[in-house]
C-alpha atoms as a PDB file:
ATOM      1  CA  UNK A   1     -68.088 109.390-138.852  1.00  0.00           C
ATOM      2  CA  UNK A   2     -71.347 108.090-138.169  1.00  0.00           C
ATOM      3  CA  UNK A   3     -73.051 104.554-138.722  1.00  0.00           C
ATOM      4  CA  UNK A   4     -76.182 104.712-140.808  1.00  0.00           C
ATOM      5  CA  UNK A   5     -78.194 102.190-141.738  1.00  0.00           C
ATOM      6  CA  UNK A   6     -79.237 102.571-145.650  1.00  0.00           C
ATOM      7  CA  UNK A   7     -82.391 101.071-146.831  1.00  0.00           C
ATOM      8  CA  UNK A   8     -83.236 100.640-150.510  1.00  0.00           C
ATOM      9  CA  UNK A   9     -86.101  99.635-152.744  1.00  0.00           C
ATOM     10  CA  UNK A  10     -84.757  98.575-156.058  1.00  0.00           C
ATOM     11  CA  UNK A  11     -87.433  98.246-159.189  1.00  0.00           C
ATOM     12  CA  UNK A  12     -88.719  94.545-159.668  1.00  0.00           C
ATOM     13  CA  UNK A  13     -89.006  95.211-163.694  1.00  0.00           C
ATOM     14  CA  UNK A  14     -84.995  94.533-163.231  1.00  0.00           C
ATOM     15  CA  UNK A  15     -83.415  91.044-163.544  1.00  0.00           C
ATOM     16  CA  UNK A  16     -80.462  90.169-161.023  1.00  0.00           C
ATOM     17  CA  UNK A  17     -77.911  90.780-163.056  1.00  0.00           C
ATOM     18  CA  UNK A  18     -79.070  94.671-162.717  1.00  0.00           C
ATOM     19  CA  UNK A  19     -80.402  94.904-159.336  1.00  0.00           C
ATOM     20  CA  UNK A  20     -76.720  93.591-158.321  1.00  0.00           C
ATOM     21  CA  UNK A  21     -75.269  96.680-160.558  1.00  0.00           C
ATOM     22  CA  UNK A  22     -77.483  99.564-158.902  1.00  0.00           C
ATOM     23  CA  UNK A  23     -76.604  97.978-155.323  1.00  0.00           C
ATOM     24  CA  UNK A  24     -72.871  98.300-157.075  1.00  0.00           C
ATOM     25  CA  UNK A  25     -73.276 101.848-158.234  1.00  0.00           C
ATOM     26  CA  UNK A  26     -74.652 102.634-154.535  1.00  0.00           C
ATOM     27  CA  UNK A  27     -71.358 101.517-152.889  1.00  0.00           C
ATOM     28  CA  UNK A  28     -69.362 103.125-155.617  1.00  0.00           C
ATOM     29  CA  UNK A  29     -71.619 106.264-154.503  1.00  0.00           C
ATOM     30  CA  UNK A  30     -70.783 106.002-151.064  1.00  0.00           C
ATOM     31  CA  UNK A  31     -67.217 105.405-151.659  1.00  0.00           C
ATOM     32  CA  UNK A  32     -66.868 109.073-154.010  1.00  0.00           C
ATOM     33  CA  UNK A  33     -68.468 110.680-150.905  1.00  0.00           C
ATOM     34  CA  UNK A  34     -66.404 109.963-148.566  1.00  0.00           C
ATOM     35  CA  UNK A  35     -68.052 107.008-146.608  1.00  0.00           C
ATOM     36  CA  UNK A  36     -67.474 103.322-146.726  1.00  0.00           C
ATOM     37  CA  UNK A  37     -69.569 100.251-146.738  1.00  0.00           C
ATOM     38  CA  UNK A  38     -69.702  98.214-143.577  1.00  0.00           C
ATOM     39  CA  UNK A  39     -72.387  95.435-144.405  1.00  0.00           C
ATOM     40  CA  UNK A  40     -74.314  94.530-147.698  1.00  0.00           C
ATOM     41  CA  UNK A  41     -77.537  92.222-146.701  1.00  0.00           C
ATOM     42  CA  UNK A  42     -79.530  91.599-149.983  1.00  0.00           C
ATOM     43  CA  UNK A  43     -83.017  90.022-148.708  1.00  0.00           C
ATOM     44  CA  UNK A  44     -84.347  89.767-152.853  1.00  0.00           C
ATOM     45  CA  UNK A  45     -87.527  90.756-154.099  1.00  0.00           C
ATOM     46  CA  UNK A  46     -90.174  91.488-151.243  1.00  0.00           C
ATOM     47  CA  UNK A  47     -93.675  92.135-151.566  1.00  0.00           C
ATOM     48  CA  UNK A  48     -94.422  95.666-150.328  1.00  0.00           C
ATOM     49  CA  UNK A  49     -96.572  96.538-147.618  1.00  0.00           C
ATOM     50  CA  UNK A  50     -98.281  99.043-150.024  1.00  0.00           C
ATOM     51  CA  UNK A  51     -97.538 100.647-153.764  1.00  0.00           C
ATOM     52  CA  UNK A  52     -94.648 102.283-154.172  1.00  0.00           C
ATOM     53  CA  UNK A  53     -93.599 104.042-157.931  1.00  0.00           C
ATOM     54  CA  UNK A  54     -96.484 102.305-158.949  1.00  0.00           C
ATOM     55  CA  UNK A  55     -94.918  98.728-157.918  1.00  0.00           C
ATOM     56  CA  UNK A  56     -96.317  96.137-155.477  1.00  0.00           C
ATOM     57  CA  UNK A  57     -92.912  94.269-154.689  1.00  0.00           C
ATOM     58  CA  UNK A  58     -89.340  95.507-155.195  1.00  0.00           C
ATOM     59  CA  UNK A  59     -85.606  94.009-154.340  1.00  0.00           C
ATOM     60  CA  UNK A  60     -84.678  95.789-150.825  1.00  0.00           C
ATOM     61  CA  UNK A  61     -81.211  95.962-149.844  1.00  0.00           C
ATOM     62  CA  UNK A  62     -80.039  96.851-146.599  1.00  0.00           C
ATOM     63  CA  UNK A  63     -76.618  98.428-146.320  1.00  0.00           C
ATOM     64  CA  UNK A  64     -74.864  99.544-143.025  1.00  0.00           C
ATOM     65  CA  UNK A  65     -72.695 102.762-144.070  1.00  0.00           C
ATOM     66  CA  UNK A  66     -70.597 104.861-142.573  1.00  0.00           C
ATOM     67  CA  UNK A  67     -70.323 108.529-143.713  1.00  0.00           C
ATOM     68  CA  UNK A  68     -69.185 112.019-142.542  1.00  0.00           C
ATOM     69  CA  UNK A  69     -72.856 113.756-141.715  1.00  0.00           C
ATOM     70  CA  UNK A  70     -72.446 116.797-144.080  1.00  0.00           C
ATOM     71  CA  UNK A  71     -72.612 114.105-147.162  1.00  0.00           C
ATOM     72  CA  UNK A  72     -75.699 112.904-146.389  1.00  0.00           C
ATOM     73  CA  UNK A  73     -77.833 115.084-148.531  1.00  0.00           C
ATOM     74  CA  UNK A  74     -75.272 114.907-151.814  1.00  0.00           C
ATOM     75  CA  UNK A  75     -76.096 110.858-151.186  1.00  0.00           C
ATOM     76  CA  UNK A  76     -79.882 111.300-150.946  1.00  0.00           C
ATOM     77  CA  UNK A  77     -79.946 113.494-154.121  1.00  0.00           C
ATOM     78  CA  UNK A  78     -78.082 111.221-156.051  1.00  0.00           C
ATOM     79  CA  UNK A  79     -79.989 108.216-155.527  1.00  0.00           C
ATOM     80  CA  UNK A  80     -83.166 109.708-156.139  1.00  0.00           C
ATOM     81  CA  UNK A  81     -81.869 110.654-159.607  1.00  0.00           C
ATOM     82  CA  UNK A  82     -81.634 106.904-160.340  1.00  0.00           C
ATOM     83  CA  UNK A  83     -84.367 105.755-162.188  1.00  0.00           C
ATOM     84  CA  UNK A  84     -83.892 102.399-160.481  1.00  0.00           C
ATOM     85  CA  UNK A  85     -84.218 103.126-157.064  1.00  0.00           C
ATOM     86  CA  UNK A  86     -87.771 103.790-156.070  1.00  0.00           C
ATOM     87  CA  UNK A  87     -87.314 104.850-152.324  1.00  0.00           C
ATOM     88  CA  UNK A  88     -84.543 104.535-149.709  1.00  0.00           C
ATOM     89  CA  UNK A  89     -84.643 105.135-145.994  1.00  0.00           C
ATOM     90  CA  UNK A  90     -81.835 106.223-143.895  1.00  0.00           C
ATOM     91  CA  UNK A  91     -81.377 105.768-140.314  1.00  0.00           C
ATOM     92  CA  UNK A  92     -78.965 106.177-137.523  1.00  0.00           C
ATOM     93  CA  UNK A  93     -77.064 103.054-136.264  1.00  0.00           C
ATOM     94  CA  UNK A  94     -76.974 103.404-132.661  1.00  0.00           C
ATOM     95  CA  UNK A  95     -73.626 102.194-131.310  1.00  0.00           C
ATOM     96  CA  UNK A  96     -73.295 100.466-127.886  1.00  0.00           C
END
């Protein structure tokens, strides 16, 4: 399995409490498909470099995952159903 690094952009509207139960619901995600969670690094709510969804700022969460490749897209489509993510990036962890 692969290391990815897993980007997210959570809604601001939210209060902690929630924010903490989407980043929750991500992991429990990951975990159905297959992968695990390696490293959670919550920064809180950042001011965006431009809009996003309509929002200016947004809690970003940074996860490093790991994940067989093939369950990448089932991942992708199910956080883009949730309302409370507005964007996520993925990316390749390069390994030394």
């Amino acid at each position: 399995m692969k290391k990815y690094d897993l980007f997210t952009i959570i809604k601001p509207n939210l209060d902690n409490e929630e924010a903490d139960k989407v980043v929750a619901r991500v992991e429990e995600i990951v975990k159905t498909l297959g992968g695990d969670v390696l490293e959670c690094e919550k920064m809180g709510r950042k001011k965006l470099a431009f809009e996003v969804a309509g929002f200016g700022d947004g809690f970003v969460v940074n996860q490093v995952v790991t994940m067989p490749a093939d369950k990448i897209v089932d991942l992708k489509r199910q956080l883009k159903l949730n309302d409370s993510v507005i964007r996520i990036m993925f990316t390749v962890k390069e390994c030394a």
